[in-house]
PDB file of N, CA and C in Angstrom:
ATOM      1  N   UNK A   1      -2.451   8.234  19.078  1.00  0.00           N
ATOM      2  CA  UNK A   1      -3.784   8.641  19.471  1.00  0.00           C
ATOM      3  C   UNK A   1      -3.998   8.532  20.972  1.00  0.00           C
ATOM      4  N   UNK A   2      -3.076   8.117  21.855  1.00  0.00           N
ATOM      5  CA  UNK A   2      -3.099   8.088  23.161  1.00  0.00           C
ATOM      6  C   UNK A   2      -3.796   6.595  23.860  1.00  0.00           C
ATOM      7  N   UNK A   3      -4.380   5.624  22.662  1.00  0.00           N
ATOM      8  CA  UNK A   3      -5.299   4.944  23.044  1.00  0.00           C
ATOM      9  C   UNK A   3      -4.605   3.759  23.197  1.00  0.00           C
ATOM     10  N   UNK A   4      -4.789   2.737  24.499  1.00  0.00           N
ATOM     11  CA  UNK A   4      -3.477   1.224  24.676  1.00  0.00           C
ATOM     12  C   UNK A   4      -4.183   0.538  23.014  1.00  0.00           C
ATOM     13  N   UNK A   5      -3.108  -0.117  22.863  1.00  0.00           N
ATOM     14  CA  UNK A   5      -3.454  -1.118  21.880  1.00  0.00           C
ATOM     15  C   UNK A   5      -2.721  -2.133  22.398  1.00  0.00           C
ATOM     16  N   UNK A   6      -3.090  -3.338  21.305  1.00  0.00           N
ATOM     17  CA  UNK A   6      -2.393  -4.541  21.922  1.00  0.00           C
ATOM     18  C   UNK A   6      -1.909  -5.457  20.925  1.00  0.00           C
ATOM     19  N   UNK A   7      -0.431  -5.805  21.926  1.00  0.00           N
ATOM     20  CA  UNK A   7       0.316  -6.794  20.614  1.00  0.00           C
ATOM     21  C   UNK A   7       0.342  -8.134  20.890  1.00  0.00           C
ATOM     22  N   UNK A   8       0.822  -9.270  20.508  1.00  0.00           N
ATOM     23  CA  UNK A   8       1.034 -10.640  20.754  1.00  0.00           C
ATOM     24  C   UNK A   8       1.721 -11.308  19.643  1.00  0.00           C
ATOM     25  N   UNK A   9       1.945 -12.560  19.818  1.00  0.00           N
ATOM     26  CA  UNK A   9       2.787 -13.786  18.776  1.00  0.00           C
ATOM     27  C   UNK A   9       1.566 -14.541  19.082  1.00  0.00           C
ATOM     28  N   UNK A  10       2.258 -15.644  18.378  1.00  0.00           N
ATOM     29  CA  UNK A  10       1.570 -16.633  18.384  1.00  0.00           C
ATOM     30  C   UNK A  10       2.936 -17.958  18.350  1.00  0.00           C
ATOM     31  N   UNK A  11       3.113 -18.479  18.612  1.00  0.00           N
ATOM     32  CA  UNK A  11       4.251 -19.946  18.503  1.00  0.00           C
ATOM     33  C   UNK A  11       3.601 -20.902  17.523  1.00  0.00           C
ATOM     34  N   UNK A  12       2.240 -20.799  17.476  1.00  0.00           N
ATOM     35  CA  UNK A  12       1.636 -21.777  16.567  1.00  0.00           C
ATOM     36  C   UNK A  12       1.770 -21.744  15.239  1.00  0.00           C
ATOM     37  N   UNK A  13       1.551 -19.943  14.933  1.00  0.00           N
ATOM     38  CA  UNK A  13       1.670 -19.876  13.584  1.00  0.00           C
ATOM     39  C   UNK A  13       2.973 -19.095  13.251  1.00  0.00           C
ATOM     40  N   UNK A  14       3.724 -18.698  14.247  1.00  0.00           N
ATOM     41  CA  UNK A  14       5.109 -17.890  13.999  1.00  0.00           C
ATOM     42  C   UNK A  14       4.501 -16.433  13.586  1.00  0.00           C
ATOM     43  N   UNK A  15       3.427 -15.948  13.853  1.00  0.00           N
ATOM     44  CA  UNK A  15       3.274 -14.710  13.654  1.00  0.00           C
ATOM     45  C   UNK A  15       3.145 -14.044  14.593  1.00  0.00           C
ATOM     46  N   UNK A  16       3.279 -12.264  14.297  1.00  0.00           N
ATOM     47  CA  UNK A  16       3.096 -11.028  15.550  1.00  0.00           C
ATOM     48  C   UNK A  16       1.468 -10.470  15.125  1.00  0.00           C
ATOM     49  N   UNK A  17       0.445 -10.307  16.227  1.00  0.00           N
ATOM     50  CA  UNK A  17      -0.329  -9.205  15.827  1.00  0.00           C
ATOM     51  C   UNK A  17      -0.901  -8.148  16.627  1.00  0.00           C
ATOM     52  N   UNK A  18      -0.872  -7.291  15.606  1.00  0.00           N
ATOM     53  CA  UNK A  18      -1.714  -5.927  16.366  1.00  0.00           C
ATOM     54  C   UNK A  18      -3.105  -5.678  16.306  1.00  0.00           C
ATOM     55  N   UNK A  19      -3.526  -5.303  17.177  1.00  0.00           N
ATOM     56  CA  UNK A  19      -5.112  -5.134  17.739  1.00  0.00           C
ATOM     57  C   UNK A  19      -5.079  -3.304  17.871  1.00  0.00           C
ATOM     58  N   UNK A  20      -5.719  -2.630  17.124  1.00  0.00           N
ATOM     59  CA  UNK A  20      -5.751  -0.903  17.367  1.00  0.00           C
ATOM     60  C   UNK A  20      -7.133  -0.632  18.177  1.00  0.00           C
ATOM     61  N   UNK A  21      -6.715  -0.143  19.097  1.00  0.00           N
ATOM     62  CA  UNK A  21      -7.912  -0.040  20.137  1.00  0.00           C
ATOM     63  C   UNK A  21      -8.491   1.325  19.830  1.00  0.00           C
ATOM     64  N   UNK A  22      -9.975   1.561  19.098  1.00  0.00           N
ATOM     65  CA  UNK A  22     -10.428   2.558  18.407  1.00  0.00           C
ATOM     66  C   UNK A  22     -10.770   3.534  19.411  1.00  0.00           C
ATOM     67  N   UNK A  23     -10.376   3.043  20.550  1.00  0.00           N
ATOM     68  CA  UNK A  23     -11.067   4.331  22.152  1.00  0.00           C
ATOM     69  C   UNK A  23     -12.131   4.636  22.202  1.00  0.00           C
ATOM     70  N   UNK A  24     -12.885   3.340  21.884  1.00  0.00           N
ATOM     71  CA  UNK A  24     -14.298   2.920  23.168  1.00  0.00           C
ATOM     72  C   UNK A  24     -14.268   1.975  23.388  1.00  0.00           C
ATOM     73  N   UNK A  25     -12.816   1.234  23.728  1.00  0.00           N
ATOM     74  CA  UNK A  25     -12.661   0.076  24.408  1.00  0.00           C
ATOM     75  C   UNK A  25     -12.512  -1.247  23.719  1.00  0.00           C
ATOM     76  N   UNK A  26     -12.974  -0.914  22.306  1.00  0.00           N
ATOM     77  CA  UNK A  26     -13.304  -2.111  21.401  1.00  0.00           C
ATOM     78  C   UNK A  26     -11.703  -1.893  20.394  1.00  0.00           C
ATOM     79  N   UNK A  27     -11.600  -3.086  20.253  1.00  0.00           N
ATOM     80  CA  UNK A  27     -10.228  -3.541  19.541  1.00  0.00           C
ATOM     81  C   UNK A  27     -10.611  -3.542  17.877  1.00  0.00           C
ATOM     82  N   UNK A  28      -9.687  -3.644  16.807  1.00  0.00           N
ATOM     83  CA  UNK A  28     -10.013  -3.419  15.225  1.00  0.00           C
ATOM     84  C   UNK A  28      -9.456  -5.173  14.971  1.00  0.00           C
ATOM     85  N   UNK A  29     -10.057  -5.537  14.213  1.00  0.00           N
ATOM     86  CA  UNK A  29      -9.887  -6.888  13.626  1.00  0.00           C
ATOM     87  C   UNK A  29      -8.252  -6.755  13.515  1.00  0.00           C
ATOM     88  N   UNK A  30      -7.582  -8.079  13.750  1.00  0.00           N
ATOM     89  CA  UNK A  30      -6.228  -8.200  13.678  1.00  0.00           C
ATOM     90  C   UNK A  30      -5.300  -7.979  12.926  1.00  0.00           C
ATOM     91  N   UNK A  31      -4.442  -7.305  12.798  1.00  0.00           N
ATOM     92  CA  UNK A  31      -3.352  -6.630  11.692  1.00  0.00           C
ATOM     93  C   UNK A  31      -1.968  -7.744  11.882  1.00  0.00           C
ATOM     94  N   UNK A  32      -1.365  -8.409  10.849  1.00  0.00           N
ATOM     95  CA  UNK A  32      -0.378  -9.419  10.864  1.00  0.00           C
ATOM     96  C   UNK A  32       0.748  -8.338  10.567  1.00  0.00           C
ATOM     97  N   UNK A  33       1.385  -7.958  11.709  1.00  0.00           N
ATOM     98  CA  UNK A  33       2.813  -7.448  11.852  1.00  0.00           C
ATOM     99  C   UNK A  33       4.202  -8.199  11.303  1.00  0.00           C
ATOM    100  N   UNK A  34       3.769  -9.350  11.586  1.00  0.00           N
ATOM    101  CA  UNK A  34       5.256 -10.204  10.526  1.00  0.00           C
ATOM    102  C   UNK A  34       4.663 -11.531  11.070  1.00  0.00           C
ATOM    103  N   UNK A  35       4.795 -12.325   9.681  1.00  0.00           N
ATOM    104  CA  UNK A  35       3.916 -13.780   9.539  1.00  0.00           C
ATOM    105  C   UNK A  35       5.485 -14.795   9.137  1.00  0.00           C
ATOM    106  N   UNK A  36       6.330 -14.439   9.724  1.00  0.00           N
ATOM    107  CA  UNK A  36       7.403 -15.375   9.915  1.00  0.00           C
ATOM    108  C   UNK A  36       8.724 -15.107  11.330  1.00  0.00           C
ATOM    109  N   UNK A  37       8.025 -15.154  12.505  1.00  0.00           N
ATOM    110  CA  UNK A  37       8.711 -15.028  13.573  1.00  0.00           C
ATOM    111  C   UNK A  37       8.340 -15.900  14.316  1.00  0.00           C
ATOM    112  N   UNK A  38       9.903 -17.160  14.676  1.00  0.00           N
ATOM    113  CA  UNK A  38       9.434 -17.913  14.948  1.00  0.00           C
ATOM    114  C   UNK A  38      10.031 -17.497  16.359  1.00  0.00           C
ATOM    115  N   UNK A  39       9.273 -18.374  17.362  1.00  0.00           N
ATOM    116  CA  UNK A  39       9.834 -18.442  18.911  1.00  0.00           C
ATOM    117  C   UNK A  39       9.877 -17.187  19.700  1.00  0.00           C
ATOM    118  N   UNK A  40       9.152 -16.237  19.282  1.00  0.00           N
ATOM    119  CA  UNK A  40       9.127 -14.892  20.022  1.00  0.00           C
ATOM    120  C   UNK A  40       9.258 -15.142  21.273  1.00  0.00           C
ATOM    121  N   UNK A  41      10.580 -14.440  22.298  1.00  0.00           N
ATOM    122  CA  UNK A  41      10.517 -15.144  24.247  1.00  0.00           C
ATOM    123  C   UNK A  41       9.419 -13.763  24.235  1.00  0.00           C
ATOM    124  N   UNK A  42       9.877 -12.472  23.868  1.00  0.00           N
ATOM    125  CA  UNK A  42       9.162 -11.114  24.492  1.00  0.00           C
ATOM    126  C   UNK A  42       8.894 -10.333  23.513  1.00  0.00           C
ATOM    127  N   UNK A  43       7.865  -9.493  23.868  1.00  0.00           N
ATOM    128  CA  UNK A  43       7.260  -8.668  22.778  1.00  0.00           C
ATOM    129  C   UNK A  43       7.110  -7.387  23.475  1.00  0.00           C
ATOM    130  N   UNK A  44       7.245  -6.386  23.255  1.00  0.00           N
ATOM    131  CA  UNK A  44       6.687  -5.185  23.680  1.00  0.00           C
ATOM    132  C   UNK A  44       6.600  -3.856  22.629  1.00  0.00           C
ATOM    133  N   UNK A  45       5.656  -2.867  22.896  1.00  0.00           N
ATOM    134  CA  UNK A  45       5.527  -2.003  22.296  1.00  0.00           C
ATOM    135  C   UNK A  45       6.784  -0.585  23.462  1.00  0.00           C
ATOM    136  N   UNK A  46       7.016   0.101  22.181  1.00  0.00           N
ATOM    137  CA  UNK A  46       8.233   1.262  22.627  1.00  0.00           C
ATOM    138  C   UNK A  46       8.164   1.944  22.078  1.00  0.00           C
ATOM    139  N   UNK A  47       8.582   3.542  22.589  1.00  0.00           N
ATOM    140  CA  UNK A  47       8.261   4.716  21.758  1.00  0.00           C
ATOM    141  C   UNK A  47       9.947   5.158  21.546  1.00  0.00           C
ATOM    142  N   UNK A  48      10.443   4.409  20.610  1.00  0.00           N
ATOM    143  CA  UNK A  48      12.137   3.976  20.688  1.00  0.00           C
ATOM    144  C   UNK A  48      12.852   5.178  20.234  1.00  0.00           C
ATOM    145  N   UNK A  49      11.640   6.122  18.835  1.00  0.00           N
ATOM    146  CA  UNK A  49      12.626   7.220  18.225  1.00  0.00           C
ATOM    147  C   UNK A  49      11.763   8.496  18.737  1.00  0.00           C
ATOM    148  N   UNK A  50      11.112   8.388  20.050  1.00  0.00           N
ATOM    149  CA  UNK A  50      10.246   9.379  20.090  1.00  0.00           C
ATOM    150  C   UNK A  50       9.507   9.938  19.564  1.00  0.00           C
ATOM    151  N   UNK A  51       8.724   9.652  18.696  1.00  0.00           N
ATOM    152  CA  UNK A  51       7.696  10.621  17.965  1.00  0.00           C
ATOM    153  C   UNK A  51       6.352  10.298  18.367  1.00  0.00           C
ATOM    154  N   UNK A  52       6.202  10.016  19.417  1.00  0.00           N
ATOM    155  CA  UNK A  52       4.538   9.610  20.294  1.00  0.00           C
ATOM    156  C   UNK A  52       4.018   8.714  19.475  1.00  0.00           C
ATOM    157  N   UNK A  53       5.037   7.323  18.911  1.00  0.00           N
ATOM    158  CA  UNK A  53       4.258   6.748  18.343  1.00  0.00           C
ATOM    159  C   UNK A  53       5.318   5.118  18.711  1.00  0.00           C
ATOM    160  N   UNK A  54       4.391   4.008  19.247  1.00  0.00           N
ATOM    161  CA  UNK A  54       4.826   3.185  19.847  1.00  0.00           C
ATOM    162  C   UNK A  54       5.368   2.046  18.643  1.00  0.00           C
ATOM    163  N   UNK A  55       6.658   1.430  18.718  1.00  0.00           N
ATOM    164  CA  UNK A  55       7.145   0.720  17.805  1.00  0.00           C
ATOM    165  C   UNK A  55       7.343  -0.641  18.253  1.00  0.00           C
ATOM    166  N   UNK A  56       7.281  -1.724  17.943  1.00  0.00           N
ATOM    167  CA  UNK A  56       7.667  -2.987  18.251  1.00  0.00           C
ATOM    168  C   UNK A  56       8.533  -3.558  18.574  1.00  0.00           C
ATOM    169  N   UNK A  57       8.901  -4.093  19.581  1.00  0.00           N
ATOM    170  CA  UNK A  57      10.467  -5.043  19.772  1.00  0.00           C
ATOM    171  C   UNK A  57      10.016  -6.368  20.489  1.00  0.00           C
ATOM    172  N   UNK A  58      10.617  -7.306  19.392  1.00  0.00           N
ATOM    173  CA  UNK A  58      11.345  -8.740  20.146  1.00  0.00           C
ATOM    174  C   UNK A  58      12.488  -9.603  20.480  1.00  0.00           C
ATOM    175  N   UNK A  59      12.370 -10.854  21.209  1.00  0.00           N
ATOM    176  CA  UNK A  59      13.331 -10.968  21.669  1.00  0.00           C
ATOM    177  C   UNK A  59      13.196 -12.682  20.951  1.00  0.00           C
ATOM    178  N   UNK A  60      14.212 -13.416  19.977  1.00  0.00           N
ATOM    179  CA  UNK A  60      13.477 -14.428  19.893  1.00  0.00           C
ATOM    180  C   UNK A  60      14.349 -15.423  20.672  1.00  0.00           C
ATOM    181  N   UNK A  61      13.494 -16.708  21.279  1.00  0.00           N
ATOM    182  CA  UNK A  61      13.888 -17.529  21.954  1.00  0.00           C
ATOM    183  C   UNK A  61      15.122 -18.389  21.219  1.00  0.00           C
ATOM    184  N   UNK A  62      16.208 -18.447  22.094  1.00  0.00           N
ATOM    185  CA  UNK A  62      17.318 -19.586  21.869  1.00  0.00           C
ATOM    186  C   UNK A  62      18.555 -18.295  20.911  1.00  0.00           C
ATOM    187  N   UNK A  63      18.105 -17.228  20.573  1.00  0.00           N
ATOM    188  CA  UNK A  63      19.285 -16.558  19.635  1.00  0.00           C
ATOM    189  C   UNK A  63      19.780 -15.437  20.406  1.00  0.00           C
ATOM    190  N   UNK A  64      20.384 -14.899  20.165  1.00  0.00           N
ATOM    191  CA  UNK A  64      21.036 -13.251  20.628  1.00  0.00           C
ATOM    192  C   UNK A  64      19.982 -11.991  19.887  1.00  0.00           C
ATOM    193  N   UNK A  65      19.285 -12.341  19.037  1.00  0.00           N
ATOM    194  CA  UNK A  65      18.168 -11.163  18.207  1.00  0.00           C
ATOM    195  C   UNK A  65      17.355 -10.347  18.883  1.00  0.00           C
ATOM    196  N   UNK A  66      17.453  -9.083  18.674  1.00  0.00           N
ATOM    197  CA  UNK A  66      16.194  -8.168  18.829  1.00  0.00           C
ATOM    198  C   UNK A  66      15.563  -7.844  17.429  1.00  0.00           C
ATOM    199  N   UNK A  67      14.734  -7.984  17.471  1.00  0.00           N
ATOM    200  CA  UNK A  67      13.725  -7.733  16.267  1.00  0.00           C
ATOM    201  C   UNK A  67      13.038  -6.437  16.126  1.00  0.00           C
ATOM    202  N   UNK A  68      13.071  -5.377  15.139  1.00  0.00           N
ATOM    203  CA  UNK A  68      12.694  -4.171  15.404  1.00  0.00           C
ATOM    204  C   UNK A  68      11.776  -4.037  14.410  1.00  0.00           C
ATOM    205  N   UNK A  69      10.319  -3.582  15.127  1.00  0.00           N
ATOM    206  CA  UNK A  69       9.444  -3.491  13.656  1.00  0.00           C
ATOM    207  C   UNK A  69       9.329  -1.484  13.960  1.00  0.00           C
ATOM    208  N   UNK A  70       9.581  -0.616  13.252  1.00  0.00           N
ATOM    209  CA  UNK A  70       9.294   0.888  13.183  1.00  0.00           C
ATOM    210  C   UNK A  70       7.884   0.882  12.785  1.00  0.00           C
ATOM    211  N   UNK A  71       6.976   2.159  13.473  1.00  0.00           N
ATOM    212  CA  UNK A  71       5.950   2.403  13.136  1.00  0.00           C
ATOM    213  C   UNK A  71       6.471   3.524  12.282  1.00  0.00           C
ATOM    214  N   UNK A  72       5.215   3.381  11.144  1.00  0.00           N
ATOM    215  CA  UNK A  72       5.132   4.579  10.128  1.00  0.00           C
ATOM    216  C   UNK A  72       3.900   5.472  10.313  1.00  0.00           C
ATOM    217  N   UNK A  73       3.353   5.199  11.037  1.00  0.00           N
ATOM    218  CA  UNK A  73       1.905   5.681  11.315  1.00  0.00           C
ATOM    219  C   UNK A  73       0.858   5.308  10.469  1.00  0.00           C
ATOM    220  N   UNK A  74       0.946   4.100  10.019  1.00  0.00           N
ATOM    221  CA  UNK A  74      -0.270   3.384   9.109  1.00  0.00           C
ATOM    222  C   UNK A  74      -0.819   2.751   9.578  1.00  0.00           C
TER     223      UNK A  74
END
């Protein structure tokens, strides 16, 4: 939809979440992307297989892992 949204962890609870920014600035109550990731170092959103639609990657602290979440458009 062209509109930033926003991702984060948490270390406290080992979870990822997404915030869908409805484009008037205001964010949608929090969506739990994966509720068992522990130690996330980096998070970013990527448009990895091209289809104008931004997908998830992390990096978790202390391992060699990238973590790949695919958007489906839901």
């Amino acid at each position: 939809d062209g509109d930033i949204d926003l991702i984060h962890s948490s270390r406290i609870t080992d979870d990822i979440f997404l915030y869908q920014n409805d484009g008037t600035g205001n964010f949608t109550t929090q969506v739990t992307v994966d509720s068992n990731a522990p130690l996330v170092n980096d998070i970013a959103g990527v448009d990895i297989n091209e289809d104008g639609r931004f997908e998830i990657i992390a990096t978790l602290e202390g391992t060699d892992q990238l973590v790949y979440y695919p958007n489906n458009g839901s």
